[in-house]
N, C-alpha and C. Protein backbone atom coordinates (compact mmCIF):
# COMPACT_ATOMS: atom_id res chain seq x y z
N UNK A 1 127.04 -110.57 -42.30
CA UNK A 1 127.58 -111.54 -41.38
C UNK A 1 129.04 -111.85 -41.70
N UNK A 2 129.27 -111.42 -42.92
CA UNK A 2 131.16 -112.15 -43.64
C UNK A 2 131.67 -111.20 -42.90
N UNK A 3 131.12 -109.94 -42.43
CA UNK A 3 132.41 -108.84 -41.78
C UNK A 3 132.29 -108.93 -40.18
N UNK A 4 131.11 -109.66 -39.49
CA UNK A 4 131.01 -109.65 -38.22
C UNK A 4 132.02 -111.01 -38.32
N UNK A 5 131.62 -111.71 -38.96
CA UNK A 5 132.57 -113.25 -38.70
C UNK A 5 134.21 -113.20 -38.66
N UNK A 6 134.70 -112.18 -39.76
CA UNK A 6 135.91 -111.65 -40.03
C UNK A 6 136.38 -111.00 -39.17
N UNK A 7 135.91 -110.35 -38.40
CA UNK A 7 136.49 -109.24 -37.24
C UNK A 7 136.65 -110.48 -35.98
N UNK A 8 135.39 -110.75 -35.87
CA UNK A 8 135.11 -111.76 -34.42
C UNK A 8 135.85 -112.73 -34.12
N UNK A 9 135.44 -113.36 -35.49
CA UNK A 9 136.64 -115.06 -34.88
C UNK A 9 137.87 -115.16 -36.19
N UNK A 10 137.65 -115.06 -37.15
CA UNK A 10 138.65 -115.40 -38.55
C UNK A 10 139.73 -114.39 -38.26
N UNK A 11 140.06 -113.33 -37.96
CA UNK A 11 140.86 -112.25 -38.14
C UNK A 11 141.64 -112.79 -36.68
N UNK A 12 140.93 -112.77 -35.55
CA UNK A 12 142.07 -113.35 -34.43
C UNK A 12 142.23 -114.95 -34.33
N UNK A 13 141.72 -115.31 -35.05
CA UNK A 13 142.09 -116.98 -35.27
C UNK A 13 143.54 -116.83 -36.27
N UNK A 14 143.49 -116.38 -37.25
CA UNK A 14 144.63 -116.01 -38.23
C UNK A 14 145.75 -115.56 -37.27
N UNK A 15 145.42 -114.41 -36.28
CA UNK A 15 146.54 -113.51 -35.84
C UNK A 15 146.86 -113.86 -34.45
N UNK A 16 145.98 -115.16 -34.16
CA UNK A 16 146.16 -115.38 -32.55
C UNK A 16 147.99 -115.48 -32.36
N UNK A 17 148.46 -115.19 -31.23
CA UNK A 17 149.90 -115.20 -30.71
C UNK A 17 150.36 -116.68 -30.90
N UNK A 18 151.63 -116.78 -31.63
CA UNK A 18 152.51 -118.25 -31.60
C UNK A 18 152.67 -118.72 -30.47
N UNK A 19 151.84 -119.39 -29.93
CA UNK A 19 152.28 -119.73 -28.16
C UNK A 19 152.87 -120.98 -28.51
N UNK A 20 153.49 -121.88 -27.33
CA UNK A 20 153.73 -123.28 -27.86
C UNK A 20 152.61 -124.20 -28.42
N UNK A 21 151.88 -124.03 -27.25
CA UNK A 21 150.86 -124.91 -27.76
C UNK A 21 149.79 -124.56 -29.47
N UNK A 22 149.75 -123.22 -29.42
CA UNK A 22 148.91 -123.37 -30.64
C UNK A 22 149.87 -123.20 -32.09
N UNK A 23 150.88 -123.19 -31.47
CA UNK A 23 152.30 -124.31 -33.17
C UNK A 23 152.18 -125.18 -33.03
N UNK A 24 151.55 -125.89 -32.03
CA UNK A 24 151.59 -127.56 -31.92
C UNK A 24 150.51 -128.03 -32.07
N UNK A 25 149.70 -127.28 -31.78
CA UNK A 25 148.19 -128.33 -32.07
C UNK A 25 147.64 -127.54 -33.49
N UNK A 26 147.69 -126.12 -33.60
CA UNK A 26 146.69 -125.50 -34.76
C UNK A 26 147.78 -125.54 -35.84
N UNK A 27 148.93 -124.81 -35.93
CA UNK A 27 149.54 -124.25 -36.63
C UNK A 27 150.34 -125.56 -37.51
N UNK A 28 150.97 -126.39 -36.59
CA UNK A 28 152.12 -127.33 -37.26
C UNK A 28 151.13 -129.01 -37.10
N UNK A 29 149.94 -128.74 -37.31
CA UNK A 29 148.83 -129.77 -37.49
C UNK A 29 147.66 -128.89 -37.90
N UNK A 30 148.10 -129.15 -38.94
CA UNK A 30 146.58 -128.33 -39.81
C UNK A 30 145.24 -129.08 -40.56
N UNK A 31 145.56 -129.89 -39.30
CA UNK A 31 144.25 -130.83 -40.35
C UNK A 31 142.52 -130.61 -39.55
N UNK A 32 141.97 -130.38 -40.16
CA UNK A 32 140.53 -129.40 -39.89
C UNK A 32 139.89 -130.73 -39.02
N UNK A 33 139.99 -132.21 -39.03
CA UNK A 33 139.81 -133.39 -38.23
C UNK A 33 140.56 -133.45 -37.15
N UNK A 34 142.01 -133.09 -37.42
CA UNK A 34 142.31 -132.96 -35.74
C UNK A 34 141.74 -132.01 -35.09
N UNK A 35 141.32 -130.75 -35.24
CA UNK A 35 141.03 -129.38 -34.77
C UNK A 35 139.58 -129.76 -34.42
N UNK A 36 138.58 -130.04 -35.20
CA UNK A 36 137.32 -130.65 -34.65
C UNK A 36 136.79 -131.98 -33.69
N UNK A 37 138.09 -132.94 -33.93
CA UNK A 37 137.20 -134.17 -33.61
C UNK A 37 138.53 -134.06 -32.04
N UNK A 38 139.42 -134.12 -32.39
CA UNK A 38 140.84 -134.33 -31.51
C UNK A 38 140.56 -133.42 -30.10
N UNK A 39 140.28 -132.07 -30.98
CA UNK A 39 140.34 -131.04 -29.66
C UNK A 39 139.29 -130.66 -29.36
N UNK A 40 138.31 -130.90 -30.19
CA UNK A 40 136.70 -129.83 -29.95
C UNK A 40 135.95 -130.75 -29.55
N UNK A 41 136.53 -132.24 -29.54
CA UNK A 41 135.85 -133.50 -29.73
C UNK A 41 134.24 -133.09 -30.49
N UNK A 42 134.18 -132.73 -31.40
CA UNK A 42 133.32 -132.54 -31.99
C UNK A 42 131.98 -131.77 -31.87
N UNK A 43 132.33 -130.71 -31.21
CA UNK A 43 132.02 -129.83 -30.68
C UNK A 43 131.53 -129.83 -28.90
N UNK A 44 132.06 -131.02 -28.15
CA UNK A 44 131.23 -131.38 -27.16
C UNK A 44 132.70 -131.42 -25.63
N UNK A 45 133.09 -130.69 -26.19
CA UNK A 45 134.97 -130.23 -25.27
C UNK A 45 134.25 -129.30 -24.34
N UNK A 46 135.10 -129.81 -23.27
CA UNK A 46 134.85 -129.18 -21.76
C UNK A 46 136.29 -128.03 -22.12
N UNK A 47 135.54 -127.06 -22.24
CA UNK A 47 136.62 -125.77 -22.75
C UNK A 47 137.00 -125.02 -21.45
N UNK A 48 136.43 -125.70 -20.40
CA UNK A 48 137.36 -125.19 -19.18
C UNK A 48 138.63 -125.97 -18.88
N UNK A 49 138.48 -127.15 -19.09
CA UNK A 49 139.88 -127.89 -18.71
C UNK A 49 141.02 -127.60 -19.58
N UNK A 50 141.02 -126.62 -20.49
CA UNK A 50 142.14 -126.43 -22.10
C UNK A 50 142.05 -127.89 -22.59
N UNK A 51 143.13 -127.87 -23.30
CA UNK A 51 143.43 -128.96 -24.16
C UNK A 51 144.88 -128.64 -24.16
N UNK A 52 145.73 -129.68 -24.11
CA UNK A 52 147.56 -129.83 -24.33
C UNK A 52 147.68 -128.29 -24.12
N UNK A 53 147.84 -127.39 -23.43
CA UNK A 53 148.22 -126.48 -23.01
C UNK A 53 147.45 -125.13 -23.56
N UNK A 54 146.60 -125.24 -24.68
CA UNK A 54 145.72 -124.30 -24.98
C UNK A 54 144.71 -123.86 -24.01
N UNK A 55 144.07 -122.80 -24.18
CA UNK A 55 143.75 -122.27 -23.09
C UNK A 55 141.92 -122.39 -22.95
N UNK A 56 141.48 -122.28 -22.22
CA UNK A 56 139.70 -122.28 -22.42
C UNK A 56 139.45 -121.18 -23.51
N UNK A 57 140.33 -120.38 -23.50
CA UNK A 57 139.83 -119.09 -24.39
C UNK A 57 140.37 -119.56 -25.80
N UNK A 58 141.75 -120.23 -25.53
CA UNK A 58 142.18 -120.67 -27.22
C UNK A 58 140.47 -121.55 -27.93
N UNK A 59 140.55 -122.84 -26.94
CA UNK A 59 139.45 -123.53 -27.61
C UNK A 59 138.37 -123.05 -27.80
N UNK A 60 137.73 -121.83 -27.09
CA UNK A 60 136.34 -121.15 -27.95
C UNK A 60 136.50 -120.58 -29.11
N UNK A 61 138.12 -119.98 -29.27
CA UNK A 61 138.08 -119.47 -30.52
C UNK A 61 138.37 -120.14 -31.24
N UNK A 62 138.97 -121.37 -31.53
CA UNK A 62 138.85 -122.85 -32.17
C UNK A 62 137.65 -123.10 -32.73
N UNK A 63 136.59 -123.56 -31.29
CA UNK A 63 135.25 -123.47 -31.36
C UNK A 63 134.75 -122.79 -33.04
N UNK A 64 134.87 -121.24 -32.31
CA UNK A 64 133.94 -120.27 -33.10
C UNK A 64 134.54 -120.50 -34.66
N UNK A 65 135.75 -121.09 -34.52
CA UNK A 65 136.33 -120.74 -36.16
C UNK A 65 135.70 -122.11 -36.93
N UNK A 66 135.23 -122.87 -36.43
CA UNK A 66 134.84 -124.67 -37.25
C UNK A 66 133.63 -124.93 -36.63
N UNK A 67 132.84 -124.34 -35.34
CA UNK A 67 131.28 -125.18 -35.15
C UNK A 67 130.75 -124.09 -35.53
N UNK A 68 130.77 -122.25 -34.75
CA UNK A 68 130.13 -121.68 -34.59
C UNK A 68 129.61 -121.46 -35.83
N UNK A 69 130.35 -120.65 -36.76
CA UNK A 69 129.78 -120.52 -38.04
C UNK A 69 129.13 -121.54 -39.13
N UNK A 70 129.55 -122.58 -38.70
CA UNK A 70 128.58 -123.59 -39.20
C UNK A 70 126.93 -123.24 -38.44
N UNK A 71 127.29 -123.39 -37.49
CA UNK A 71 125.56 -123.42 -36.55
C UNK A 71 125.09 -122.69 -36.60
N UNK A 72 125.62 -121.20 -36.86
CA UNK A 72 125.40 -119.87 -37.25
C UNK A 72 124.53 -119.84 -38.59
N UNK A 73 125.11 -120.47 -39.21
CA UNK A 73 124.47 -120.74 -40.93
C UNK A 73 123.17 -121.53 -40.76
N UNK A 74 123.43 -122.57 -40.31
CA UNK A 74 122.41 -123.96 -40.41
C UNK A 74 121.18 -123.24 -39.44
N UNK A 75 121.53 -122.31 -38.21
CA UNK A 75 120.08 -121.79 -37.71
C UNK A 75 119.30 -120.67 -38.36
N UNK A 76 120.38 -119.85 -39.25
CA UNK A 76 119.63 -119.04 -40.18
C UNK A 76 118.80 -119.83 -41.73
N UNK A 77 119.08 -120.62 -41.75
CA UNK A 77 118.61 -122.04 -42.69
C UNK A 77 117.23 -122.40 -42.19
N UNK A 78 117.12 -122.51 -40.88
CA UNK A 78 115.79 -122.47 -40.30
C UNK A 78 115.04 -121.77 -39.85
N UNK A 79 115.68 -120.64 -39.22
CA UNK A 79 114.64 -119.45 -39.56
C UNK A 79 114.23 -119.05 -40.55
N UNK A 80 115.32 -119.22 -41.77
CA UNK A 80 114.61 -118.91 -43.39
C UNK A 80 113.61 -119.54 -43.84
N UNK A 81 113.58 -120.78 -44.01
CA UNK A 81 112.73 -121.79 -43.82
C UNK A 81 111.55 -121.82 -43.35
N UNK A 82 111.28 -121.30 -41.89
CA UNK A 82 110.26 -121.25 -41.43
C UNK A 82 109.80 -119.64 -40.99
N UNK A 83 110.37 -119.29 -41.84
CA UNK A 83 110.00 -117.62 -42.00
C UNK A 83 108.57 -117.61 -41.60
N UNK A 84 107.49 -118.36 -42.23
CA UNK A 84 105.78 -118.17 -41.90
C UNK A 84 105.77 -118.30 -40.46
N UNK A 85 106.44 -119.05 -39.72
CA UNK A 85 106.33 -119.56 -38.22
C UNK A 85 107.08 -117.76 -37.56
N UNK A 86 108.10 -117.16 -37.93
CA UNK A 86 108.88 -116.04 -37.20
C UNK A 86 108.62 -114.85 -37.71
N UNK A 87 108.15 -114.72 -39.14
CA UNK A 87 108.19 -113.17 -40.25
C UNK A 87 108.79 -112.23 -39.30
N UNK A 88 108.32 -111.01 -39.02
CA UNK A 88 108.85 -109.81 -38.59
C UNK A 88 108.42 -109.76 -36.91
N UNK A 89 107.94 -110.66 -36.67
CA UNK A 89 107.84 -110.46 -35.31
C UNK A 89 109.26 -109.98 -34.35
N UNK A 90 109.86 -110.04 -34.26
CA UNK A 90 110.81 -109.73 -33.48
C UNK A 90 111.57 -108.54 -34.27
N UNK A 91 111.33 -107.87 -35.02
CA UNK A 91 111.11 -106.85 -35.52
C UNK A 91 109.95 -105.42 -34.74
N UNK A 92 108.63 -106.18 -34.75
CA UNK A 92 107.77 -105.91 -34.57
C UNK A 92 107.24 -105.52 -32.78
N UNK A 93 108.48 -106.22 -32.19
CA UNK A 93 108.21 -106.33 -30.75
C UNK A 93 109.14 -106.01 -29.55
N UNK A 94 109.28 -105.26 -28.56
CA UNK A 94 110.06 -105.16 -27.64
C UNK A 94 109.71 -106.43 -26.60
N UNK A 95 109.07 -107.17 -26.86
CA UNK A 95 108.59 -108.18 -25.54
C UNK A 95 109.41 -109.53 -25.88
N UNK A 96 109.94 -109.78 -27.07
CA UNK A 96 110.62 -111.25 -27.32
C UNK A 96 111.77 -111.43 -26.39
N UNK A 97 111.42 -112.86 -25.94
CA UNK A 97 111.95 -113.59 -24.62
C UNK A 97 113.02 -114.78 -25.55
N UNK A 98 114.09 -115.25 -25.41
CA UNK A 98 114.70 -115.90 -26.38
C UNK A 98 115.52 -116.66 -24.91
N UNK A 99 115.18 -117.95 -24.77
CA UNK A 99 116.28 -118.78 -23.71
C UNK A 99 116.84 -119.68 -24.47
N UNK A 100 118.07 -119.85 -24.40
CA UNK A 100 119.31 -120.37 -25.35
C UNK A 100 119.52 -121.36 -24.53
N UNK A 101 119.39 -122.49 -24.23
CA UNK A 101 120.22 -123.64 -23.16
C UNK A 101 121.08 -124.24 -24.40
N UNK A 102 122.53 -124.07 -23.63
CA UNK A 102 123.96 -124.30 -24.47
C UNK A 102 123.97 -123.45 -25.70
N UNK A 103 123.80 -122.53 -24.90
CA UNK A 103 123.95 -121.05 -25.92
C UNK A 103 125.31 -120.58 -26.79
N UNK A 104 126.23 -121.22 -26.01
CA UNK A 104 127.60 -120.93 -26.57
C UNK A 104 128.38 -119.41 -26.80
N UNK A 105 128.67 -119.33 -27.71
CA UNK A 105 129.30 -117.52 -27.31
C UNK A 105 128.06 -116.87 -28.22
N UNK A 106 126.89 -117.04 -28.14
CA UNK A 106 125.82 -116.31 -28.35
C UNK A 106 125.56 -116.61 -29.69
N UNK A 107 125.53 -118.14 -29.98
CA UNK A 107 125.42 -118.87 -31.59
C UNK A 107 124.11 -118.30 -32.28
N UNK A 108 122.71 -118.71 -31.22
CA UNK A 108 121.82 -118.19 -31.68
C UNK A 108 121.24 -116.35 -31.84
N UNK A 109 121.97 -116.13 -31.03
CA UNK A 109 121.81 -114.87 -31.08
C UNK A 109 121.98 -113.92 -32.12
N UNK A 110 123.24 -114.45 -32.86
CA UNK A 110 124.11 -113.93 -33.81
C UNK A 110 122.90 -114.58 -35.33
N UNK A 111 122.68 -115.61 -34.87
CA UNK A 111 121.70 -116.34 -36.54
C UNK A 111 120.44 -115.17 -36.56
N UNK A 112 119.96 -115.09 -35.16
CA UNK A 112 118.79 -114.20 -35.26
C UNK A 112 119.13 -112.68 -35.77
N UNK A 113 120.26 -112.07 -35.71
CA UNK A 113 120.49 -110.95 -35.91
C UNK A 113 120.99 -110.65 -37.52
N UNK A 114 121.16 -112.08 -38.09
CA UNK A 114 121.47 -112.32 -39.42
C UNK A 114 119.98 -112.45 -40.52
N UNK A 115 119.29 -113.03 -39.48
CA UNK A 115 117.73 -113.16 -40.01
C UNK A 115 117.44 -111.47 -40.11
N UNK A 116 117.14 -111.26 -39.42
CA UNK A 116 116.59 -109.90 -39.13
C UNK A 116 117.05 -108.54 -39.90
N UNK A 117 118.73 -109.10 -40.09
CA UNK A 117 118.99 -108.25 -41.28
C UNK A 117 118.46 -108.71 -42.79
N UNK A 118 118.24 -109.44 -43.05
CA UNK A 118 117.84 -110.26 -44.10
C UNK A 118 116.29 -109.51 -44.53
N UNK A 119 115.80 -109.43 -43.33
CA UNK A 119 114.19 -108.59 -43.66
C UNK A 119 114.81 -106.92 -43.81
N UNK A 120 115.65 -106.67 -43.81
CA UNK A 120 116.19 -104.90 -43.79
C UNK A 120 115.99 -104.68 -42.74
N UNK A 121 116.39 -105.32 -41.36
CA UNK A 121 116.64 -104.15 -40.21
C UNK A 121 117.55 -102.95 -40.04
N UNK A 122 118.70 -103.70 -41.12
CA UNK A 122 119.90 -102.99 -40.95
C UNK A 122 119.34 -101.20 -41.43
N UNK A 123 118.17 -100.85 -41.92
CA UNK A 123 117.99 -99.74 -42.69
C UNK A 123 118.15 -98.74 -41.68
N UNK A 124 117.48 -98.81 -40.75
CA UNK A 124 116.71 -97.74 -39.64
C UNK A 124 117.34 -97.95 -38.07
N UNK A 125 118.28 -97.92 -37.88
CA UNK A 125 118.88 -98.07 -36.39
C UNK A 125 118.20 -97.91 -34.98
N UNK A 126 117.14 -97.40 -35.20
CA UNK A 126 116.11 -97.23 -34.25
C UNK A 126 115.03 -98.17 -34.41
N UNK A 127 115.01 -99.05 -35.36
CA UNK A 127 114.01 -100.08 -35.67
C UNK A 127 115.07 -101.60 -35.32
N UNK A 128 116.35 -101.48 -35.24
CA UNK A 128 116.96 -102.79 -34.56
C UNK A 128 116.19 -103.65 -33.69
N UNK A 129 116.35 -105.27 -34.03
CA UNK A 129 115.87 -105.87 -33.35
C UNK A 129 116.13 -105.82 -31.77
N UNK A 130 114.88 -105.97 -30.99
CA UNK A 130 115.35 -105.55 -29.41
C UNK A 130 114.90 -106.91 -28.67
N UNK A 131 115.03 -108.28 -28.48
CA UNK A 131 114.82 -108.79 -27.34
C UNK A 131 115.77 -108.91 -25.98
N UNK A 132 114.74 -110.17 -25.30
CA UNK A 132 115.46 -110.22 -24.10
C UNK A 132 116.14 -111.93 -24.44
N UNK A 133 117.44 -112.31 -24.09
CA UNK A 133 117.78 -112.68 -24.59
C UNK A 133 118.71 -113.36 -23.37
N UNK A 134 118.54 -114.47 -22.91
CA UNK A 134 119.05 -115.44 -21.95
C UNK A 134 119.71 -116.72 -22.25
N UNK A 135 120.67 -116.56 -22.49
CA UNK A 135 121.39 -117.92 -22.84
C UNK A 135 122.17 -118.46 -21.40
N UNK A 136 121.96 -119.54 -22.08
CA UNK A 136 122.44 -120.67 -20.60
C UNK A 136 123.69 -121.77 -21.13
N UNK A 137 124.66 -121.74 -20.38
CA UNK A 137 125.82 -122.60 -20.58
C UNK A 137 126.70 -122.64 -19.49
N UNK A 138 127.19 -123.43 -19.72
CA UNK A 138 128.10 -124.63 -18.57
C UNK A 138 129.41 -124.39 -18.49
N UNK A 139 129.89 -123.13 -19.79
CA UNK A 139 131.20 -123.19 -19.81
C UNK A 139 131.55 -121.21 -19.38
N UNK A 140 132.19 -121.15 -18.55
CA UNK A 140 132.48 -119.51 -18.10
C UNK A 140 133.32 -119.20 -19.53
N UNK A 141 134.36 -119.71 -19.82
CA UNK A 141 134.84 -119.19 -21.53
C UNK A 141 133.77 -119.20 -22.23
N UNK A 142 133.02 -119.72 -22.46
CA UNK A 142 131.98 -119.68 -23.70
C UNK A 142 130.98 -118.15 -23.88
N UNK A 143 130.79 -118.59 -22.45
CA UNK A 143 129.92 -116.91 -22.03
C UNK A 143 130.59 -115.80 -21.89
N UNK A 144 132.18 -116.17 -21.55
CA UNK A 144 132.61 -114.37 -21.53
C UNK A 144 132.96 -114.17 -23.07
N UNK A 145 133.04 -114.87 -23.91
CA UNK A 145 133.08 -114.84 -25.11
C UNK A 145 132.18 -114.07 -25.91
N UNK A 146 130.93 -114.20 -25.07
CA UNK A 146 129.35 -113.61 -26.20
C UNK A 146 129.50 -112.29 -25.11
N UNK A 147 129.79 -112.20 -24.11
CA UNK A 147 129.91 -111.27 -23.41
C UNK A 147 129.88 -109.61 -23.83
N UNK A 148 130.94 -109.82 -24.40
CA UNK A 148 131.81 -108.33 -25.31
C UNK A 148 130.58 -107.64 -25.89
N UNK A 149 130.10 -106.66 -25.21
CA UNK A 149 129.23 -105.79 -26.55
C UNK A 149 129.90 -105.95 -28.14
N UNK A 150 130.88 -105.91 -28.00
CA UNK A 150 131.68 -105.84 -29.28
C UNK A 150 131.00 -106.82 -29.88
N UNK A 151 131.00 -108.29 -29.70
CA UNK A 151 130.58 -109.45 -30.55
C UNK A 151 129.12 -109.27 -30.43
N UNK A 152 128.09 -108.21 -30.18
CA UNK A 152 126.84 -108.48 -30.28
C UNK A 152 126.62 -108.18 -32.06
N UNK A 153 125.82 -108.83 -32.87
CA UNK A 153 126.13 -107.90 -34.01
C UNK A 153 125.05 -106.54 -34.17
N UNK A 154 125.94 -105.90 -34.99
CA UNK A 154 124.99 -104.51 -34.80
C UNK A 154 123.52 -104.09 -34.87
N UNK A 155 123.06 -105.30 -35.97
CA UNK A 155 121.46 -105.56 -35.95
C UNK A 155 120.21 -105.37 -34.47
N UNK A 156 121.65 -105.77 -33.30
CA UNK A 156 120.35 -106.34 -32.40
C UNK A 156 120.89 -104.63 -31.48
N UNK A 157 120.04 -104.30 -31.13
CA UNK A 157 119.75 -102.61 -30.21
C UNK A 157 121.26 -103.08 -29.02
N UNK A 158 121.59 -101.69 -28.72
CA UNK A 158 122.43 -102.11 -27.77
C UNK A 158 121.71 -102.14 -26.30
N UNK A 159 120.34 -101.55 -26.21
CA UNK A 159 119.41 -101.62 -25.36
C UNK A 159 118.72 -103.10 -24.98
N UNK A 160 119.01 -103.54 -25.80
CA UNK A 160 118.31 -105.07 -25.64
C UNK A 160 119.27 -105.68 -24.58
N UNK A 161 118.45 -106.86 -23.75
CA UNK A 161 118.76 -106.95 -22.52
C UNK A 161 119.77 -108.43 -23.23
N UNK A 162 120.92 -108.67 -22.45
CA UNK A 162 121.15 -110.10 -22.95
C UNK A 162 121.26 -110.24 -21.30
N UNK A 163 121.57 -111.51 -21.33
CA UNK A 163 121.60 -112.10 -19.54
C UNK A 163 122.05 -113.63 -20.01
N UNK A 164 123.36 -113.57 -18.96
CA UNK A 164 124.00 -114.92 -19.75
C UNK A 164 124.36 -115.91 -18.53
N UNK A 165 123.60 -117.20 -18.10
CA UNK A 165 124.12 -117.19 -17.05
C UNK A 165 124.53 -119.11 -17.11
N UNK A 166 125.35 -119.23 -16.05
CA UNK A 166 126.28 -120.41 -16.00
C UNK A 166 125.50 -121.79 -15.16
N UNK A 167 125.29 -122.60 -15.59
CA UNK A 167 124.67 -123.53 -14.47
C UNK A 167 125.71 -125.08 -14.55
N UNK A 168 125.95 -125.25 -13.07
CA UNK A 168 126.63 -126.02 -12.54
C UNK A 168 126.66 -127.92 -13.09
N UNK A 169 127.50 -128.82 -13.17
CA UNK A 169 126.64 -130.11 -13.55
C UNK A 169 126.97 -130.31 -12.07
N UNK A 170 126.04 -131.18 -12.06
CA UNK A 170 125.60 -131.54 -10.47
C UNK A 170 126.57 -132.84 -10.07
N UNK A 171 127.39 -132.75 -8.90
CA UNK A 171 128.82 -133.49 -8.72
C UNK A 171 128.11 -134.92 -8.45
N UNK A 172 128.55 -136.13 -9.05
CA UNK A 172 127.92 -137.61 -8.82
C UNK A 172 128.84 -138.28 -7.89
């Protein structure tokens, strides 16, 4: 997971382009409280509207660099945990159905594919975990984010179905 995390979000978080805005909010304010609570409002930022001129796409990768990998960790914490409740089943099965509501750029997806290496999927490339895999979120950056075959990690089959879809909040 240190080299999927490194490629995905740490390596273009480091190398993202000096725009104005991200010398002004990331770069020449480096405090990990403004970046979470200020702009991410604590992870709960409408990442379509930007923030001070950053872009929906700056703030997911914001996002991914301070919530994701936290949540990333803390859900493999519970699948470890409750290993007796999950063991190798999804290993074991082409039929696993996985619906993500506020799925994000594919948070859980990525913990499950960390689990799964953990049991040695990584051995046999034809034994990769394969579900179907539906995450649901509110934000179009968030989802074209998990989008990328690229960010699937290699654990999970490239055959496995993902399906990522957007639902509206209802106008009051």
């Amino acid at each position: 997971m240190v080299a999927f995390f490194e490629e995905m979000v740490n390596r273009p978080y480091r190398e993202h382009s000096d725009t104005p805005p991200w010398r002004s909010e990331i770069i020449e304010t480096p405090y990990v409280p403004h970046h979470t609570n200020a702009i991410l409002q604590k992870g709960r930022v409408n990442f379509e509207n930007g923030y001070k001129g950053l872009t929906p796409e700056d703030l997911v990768l914001i996002y991914c660099n301070y919530m994701m990998q936290m949540h990333v960790a803390t859900s493999y914490q519970v699948l470890t945990i409750a290993s007796s409740l999950f063991g190798t089943a999804f290993a074991r099965s082409n039929d696993v159905v996985t619906v993500d509501f506020g799925c994000g750029p594919l948070t859980w997806g990525v913990a499950l594919a960390w689990y799964y290496l953990g049991l040695g999927g990584q051995a046999d490339p034809a034994d990769r975990l394969c579900l179907r895999y539906i995450g649901l979120d509110q934000s179009k950056a968030v989802l074209k984010t998990g989008d990328d075959d690229g960010q699937v990690p290699s654990a999970i089959r490239t055959s496995a179905t993902k399906q990522r879809l957007v639902w509206e909040q209802p106008q009051r």
